[in-house]
Every structure is written in structure tokens, then in C-alpha cells.
PDB file of N, CA and C in Angstrom:
ATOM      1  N   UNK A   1       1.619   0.730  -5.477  1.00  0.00           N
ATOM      2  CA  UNK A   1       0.914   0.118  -6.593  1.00  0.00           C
ATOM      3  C   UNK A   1       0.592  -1.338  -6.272  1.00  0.00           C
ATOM      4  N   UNK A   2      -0.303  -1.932  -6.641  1.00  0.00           N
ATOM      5  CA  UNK A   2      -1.096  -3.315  -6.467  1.00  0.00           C
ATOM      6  C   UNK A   2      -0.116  -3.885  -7.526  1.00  0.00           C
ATOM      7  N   UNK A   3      -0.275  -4.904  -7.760  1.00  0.00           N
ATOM      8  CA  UNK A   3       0.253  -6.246  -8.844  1.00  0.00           C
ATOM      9  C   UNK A   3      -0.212  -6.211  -9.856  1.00  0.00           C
ATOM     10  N   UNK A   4      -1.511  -5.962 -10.190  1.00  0.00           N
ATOM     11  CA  UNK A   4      -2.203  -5.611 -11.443  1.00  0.00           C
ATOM     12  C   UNK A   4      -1.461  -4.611 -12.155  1.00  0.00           C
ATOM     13  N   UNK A   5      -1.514  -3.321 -11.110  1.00  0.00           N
ATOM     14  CA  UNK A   5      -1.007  -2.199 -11.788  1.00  0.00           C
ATOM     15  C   UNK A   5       0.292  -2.385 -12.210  1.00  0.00           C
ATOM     16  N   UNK A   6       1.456  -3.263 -11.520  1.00  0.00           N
ATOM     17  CA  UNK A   6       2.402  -3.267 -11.778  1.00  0.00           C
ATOM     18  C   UNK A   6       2.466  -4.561 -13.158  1.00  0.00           C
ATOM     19  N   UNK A   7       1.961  -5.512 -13.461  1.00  0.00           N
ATOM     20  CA  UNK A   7       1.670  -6.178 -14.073  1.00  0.00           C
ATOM     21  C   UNK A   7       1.040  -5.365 -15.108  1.00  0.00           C
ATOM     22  N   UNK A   8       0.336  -4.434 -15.461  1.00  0.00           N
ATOM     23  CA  UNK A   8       0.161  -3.538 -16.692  1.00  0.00           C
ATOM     24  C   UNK A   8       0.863  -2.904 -17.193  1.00  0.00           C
ATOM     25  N   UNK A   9       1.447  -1.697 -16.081  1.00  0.00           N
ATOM     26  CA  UNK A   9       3.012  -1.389 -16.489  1.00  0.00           C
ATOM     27  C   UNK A   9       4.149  -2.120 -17.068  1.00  0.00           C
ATOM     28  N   UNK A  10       4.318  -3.209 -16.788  1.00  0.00           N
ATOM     29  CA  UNK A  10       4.951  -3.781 -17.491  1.00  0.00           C
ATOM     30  C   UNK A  10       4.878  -4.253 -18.338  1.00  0.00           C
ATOM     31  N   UNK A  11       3.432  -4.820 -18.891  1.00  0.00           N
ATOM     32  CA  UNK A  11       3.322  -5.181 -20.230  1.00  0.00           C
ATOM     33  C   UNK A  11       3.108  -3.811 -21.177  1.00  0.00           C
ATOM     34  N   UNK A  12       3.473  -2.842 -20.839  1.00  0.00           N
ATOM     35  CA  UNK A  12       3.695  -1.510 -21.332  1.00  0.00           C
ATOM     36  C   UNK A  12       4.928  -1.400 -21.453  1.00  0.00           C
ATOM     37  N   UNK A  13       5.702  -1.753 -20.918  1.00  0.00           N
ATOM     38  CA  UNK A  13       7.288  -1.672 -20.976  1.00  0.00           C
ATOM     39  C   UNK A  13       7.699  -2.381 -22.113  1.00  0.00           C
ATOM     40  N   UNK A  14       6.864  -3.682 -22.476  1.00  0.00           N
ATOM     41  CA  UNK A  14       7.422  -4.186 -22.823  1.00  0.00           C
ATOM     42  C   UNK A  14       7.451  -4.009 -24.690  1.00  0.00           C
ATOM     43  N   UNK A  15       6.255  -3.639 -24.548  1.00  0.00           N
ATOM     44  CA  UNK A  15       5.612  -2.842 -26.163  1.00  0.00           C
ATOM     45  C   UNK A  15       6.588  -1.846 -26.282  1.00  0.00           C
ATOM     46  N   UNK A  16       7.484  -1.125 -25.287  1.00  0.00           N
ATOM     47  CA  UNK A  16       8.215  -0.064 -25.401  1.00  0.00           C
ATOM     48  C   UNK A  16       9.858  -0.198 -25.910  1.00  0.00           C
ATOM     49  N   UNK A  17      10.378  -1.665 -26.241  1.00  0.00           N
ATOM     50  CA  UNK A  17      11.426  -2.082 -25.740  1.00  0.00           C
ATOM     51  C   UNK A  17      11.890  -1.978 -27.515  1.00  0.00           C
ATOM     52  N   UNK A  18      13.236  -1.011 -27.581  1.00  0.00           N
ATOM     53  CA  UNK A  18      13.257  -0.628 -28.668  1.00  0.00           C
ATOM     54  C   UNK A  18      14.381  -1.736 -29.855  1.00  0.00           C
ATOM     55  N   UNK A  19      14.479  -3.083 -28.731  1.00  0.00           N
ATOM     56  CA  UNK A  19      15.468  -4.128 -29.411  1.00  0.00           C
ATOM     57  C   UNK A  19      14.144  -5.286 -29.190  1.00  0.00           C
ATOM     58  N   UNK A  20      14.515  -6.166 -30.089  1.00  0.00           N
ATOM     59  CA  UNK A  20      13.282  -7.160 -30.206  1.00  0.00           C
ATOM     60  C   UNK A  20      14.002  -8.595 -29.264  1.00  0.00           C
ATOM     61  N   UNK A  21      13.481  -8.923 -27.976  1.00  0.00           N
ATOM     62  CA  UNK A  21      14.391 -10.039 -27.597  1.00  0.00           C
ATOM     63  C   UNK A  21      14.120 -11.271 -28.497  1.00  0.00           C
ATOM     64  N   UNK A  22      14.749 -12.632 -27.826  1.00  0.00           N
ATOM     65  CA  UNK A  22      14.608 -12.959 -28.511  1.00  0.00           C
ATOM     66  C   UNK A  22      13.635 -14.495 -28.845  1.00  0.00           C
ATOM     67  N   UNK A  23      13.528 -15.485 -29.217  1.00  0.00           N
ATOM     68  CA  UNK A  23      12.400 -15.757 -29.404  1.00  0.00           C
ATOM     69  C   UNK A  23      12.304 -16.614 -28.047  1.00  0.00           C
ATOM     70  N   UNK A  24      13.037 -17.090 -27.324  1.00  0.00           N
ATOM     71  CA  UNK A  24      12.350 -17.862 -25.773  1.00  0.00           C
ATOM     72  C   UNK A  24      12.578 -16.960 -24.905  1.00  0.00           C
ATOM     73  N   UNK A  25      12.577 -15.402 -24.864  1.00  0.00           N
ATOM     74  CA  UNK A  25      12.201 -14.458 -24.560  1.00  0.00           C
ATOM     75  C   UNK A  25      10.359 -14.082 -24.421  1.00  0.00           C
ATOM     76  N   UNK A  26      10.843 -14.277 -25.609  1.00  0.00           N
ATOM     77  CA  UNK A  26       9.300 -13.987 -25.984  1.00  0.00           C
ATOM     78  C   UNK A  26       8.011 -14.932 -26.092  1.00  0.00           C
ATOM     79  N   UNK A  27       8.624 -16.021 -26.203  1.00  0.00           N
ATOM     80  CA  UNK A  27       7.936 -17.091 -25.332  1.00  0.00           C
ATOM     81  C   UNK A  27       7.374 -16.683 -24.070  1.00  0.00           C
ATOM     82  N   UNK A  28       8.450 -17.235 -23.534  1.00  0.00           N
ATOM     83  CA  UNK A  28       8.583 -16.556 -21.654  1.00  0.00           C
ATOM     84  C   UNK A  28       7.093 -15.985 -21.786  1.00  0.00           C
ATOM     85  N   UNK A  29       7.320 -14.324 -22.029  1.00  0.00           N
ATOM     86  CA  UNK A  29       6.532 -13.328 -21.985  1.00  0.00           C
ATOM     87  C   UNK A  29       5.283 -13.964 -22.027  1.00  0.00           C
ATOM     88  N   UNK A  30       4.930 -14.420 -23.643  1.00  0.00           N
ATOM     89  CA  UNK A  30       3.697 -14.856 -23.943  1.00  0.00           C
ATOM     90  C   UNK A  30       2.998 -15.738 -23.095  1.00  0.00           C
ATOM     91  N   UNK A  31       3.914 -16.982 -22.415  1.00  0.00           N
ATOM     92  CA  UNK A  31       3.619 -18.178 -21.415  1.00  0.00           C
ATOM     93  C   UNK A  31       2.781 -17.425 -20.443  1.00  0.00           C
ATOM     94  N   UNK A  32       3.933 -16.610 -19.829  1.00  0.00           N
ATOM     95  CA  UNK A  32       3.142 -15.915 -18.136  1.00  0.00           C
ATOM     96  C   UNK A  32       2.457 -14.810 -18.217  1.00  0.00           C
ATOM     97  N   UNK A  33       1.765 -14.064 -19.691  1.00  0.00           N
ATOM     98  CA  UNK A  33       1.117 -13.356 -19.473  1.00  0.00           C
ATOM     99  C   UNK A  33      -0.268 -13.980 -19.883  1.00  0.00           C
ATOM    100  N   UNK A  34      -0.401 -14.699 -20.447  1.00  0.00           N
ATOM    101  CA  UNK A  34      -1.632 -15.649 -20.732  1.00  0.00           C
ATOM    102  C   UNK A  34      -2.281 -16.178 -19.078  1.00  0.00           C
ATOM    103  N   UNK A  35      -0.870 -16.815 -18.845  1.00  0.00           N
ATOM    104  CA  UNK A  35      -1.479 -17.125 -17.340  1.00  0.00           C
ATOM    105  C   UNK A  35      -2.009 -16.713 -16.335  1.00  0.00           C
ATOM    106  N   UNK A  36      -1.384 -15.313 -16.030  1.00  0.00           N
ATOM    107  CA  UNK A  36      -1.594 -14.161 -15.607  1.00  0.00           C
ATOM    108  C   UNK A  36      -2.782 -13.542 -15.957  1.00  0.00           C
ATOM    109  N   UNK A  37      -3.562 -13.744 -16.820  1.00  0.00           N
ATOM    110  CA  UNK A  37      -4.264 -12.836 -17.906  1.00  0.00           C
ATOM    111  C   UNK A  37      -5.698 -13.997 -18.190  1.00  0.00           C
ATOM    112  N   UNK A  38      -5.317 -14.823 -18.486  1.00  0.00           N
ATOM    113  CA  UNK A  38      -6.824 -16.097 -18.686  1.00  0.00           C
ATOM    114  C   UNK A  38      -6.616 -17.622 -17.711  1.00  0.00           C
ATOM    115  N   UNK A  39      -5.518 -17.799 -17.269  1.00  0.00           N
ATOM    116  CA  UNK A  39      -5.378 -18.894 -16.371  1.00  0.00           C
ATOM    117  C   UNK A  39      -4.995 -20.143 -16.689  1.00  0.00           C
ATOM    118  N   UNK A  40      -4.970 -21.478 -16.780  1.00  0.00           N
ATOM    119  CA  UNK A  40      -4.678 -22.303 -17.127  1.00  0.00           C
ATOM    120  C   UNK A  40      -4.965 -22.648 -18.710  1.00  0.00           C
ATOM    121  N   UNK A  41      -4.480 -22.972 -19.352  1.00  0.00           N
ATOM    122  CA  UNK A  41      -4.613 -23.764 -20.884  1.00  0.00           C
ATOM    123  C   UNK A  41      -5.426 -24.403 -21.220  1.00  0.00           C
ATOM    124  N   UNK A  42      -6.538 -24.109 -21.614  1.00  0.00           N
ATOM    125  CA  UNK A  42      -7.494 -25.317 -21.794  1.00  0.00           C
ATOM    126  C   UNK A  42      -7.816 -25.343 -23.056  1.00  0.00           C
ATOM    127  N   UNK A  43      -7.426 -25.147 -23.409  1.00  0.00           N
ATOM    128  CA  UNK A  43      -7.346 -25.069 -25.556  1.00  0.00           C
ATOM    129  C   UNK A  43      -6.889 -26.531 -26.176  1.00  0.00           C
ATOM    130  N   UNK A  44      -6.972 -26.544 -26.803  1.00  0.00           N
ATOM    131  CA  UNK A  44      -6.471 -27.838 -27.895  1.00  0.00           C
ATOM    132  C   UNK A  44      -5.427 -27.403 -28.510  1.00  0.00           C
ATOM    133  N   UNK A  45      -4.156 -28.425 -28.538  1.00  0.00           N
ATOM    134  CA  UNK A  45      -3.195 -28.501 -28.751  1.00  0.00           C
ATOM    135  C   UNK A  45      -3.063 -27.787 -30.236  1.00  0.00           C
ATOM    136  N   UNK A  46      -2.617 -26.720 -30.912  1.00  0.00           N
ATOM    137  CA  UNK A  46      -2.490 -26.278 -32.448  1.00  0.00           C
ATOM    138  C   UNK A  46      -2.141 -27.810 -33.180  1.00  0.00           C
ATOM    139  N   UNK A  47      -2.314 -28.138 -34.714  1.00  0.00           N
ATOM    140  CA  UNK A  47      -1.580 -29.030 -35.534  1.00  0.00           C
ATOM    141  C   UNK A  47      -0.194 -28.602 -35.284  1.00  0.00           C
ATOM    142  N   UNK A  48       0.616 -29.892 -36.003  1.00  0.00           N
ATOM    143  CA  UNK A  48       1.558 -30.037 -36.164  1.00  0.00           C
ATOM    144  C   UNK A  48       2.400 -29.070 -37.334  1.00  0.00           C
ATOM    145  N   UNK A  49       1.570 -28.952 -38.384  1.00  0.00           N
ATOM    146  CA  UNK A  49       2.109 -27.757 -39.197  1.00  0.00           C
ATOM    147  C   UNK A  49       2.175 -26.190 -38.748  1.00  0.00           C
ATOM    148  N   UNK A  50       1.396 -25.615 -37.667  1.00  0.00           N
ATOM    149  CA  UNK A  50       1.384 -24.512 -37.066  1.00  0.00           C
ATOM    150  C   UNK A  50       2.464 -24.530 -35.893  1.00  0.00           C
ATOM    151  N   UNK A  51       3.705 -24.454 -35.986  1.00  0.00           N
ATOM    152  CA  UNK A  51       4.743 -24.098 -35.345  1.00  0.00           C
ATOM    153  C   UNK A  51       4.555 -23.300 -34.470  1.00  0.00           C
ATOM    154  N   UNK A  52       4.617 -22.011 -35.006  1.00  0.00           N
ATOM    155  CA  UNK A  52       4.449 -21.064 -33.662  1.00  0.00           C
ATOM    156  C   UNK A  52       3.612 -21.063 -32.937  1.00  0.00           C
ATOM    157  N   UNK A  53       2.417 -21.730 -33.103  1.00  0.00           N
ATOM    158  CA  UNK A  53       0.865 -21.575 -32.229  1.00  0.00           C
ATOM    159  C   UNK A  53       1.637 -22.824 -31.469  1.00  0.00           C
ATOM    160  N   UNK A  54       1.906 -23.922 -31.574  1.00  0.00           N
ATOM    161  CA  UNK A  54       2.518 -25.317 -30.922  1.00  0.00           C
ATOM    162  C   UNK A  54       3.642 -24.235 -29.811  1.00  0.00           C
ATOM    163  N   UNK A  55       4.275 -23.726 -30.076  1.00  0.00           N
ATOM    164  CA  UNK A  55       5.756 -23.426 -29.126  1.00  0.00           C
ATOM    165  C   UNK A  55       4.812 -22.473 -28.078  1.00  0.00           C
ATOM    166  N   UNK A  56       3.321 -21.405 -28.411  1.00  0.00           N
ATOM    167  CA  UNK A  56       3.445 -20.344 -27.811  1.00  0.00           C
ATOM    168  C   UNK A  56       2.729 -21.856 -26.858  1.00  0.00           C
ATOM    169  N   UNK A  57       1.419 -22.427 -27.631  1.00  0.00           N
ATOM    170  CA  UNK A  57       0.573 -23.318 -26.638  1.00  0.00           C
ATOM    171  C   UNK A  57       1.474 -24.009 -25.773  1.00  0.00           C
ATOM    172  N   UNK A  58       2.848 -24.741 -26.014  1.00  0.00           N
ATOM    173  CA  UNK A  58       3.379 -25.538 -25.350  1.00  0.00           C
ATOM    174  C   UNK A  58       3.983 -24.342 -23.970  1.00  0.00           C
ATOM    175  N   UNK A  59       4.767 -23.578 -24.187  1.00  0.00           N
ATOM    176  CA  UNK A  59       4.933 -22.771 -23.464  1.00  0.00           C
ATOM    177  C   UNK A  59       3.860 -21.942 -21.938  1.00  0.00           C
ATOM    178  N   UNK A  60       3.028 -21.912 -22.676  1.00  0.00           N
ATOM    179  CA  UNK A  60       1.203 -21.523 -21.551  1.00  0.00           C
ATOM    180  C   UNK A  60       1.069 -22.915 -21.161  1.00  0.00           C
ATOM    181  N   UNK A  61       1.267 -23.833 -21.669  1.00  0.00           N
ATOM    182  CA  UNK A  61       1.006 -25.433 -21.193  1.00  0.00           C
ATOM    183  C   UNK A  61       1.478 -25.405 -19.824  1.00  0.00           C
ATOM    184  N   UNK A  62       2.718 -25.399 -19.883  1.00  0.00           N
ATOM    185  CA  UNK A  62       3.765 -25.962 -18.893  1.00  0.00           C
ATOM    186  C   UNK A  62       4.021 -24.965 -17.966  1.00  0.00           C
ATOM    187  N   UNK A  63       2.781 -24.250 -17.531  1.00  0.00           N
ATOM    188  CA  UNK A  63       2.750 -22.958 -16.407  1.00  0.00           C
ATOM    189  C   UNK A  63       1.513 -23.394 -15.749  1.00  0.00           C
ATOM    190  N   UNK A  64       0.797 -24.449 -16.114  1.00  0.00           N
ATOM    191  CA  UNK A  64      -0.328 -24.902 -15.957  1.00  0.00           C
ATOM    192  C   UNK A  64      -0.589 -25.527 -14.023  1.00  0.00           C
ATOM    193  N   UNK A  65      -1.270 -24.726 -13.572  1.00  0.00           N
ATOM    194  CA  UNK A  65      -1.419 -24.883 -12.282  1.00  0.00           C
ATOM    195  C   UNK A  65      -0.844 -23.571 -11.052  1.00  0.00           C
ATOM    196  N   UNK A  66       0.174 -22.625 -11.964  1.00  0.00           N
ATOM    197  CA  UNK A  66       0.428 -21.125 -11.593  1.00  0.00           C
ATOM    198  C   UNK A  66      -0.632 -20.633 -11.080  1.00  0.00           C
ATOM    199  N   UNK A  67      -0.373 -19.772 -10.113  1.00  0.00           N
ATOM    200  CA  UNK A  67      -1.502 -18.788 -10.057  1.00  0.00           C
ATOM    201  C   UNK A  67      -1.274 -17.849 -10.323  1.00  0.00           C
ATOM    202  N   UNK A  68      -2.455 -17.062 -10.706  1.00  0.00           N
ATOM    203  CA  UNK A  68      -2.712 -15.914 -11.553  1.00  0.00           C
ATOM    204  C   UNK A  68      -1.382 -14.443 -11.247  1.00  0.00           C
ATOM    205  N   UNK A  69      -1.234 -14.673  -9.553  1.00  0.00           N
ATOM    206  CA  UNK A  69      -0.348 -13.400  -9.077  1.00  0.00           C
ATOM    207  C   UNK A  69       1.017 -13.900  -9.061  1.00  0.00           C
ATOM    208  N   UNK A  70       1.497 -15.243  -9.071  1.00  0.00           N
ATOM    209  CA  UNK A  70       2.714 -15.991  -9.242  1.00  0.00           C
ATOM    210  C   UNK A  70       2.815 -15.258 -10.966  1.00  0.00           C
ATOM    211  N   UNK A  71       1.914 -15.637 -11.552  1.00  0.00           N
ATOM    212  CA  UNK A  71       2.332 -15.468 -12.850  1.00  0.00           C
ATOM    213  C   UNK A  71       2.316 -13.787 -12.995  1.00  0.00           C
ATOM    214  N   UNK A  72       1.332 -13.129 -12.753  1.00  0.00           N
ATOM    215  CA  UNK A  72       2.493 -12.308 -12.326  1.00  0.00           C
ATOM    216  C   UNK A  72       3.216 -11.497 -12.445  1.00  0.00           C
ATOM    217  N   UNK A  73       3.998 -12.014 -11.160  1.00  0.00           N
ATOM    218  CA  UNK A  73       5.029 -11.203 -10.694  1.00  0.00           C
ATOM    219  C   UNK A  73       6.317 -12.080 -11.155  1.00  0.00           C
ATOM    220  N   UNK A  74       6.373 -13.182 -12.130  1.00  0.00           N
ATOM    221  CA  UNK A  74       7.142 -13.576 -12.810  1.00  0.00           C
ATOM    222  C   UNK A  74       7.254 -12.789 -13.830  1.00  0.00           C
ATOM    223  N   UNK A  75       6.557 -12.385 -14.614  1.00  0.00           N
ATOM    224  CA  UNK A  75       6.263 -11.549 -15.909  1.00  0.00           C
ATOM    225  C   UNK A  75       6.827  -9.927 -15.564  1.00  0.00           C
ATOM    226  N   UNK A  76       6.603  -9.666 -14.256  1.00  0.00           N
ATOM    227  CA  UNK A  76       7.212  -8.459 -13.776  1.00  0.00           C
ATOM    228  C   UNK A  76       8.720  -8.663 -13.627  1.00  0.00           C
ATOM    229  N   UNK A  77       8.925  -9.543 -12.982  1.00  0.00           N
ATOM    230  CA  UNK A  77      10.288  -9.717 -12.898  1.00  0.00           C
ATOM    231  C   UNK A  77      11.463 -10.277 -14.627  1.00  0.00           C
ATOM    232  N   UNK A  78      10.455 -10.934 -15.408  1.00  0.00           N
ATOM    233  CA  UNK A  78      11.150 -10.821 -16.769  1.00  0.00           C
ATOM    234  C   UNK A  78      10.886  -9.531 -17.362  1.00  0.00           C
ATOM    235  N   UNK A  79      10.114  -8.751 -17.416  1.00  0.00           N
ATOM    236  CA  UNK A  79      10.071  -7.630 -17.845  1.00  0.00           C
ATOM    237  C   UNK A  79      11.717  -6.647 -17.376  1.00  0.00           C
ATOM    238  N   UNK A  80      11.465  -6.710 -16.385  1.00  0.00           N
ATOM    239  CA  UNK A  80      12.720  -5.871 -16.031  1.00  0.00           C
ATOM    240  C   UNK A  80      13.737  -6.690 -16.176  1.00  0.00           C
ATOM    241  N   UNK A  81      14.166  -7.908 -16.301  1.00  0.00           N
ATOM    242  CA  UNK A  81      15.282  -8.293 -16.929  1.00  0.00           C
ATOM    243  C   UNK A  81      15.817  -7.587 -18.219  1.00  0.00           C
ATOM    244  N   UNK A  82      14.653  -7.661 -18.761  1.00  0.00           N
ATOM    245  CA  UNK A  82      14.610  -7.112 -20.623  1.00  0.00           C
ATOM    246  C   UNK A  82      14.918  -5.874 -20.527  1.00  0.00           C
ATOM    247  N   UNK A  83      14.358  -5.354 -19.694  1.00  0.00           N
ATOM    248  CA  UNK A  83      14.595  -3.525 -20.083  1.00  0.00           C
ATOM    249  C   UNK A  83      15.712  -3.340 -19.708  1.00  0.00           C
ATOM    250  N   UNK A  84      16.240  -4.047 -18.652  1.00  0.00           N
ATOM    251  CA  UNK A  84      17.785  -3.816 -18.348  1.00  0.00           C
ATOM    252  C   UNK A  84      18.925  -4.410 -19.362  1.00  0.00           C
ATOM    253  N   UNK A  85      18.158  -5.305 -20.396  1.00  0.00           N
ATOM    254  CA  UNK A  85      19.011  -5.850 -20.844  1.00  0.00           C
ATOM    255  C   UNK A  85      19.272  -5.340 -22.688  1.00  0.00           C
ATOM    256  N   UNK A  86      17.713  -4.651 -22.674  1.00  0.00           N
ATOM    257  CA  UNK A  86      17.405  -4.271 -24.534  1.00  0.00           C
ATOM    258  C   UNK A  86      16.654  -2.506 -23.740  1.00  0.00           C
ATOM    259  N   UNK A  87      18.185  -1.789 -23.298  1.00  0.00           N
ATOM    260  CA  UNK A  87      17.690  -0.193 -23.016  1.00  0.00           C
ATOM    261  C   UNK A  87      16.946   0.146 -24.578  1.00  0.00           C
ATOM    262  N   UNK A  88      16.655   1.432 -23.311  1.00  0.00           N
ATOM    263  CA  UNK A  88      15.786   2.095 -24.765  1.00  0.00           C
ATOM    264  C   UNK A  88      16.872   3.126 -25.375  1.00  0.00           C
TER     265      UNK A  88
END
């Protein structure tokens, strides 16, 4: 399997995962699959009253300069942390 493929599979795994991790888990996830998926951050920072849009943006921020297959096969490799860690 290529990186893509394995990088799909896993964001299939992860929709599959029958315990909810937990939220800088899921950060994580969100950070390196954005990166993986559209590339660097070039959005405008959310307001200050939008919390979660601020933590996911800050999170995709600070991956900024990754490349696309770094990111990844980071995302592959947290994926299977999780499944090993929240069985089904």
C-alpha cells in the first residue's frame, strides 16, 4: 500500500474507534490531518470567543512547514497508538 492509502485507512480507523480519545488527542488528529490533507495554515486566526476553532487553528498552526507525507505518516502512526489504546 502507498501512504495515501495507508493515510485513508486510517482516518477510517479512526471514525471506527468505539472510545472517544481525548481532547489533545484529538487535536493531534485534527493538526496532522489538515496538514496532510490542505498543507500549511493560511487562514486567519478564529476570535477570541471561538475556543475550539482557536485550539484546532493553533494546533494546524504549529505543523506549519511539515510536509504533506511527514504529516502523514505521523497521523498513521497516532492512529495506531489510539486503536491500541481505545480497542474496539
Amino acid at each position: 500500500m502507498g501512504i495515501e492509502q495507508d493515510f485513508n485507512a486510517a482516518a477510517d480507523k479512526v471514525k471506527a474507534l468505539t472510545k472517544r480519545p481525548s481532547d489533545e488527542e484529538l487535536l493531534d488528529l485534527y493538526g496532522l490531518f489538515k496538514q496532510a490533507t490542505v498543507g500549511d495554515n493560511e487562514t486567519s486566526k478564529p476570535g477570541m470567543l471561538d475556543l475550539k476553532g482557536k485550539y484546532k487553528w493553533e494546533n494546524w498552526n504549529k505543523r506549519k512547514g511539515m510536509s504533506k507525507e511527514d504529516a502523514m505518516k505521523a497521523y498513521i502512526e497516532l492512529v495506531d497508538k489510539l486503536v491500541a489504546k481505545y480497542p474496539a
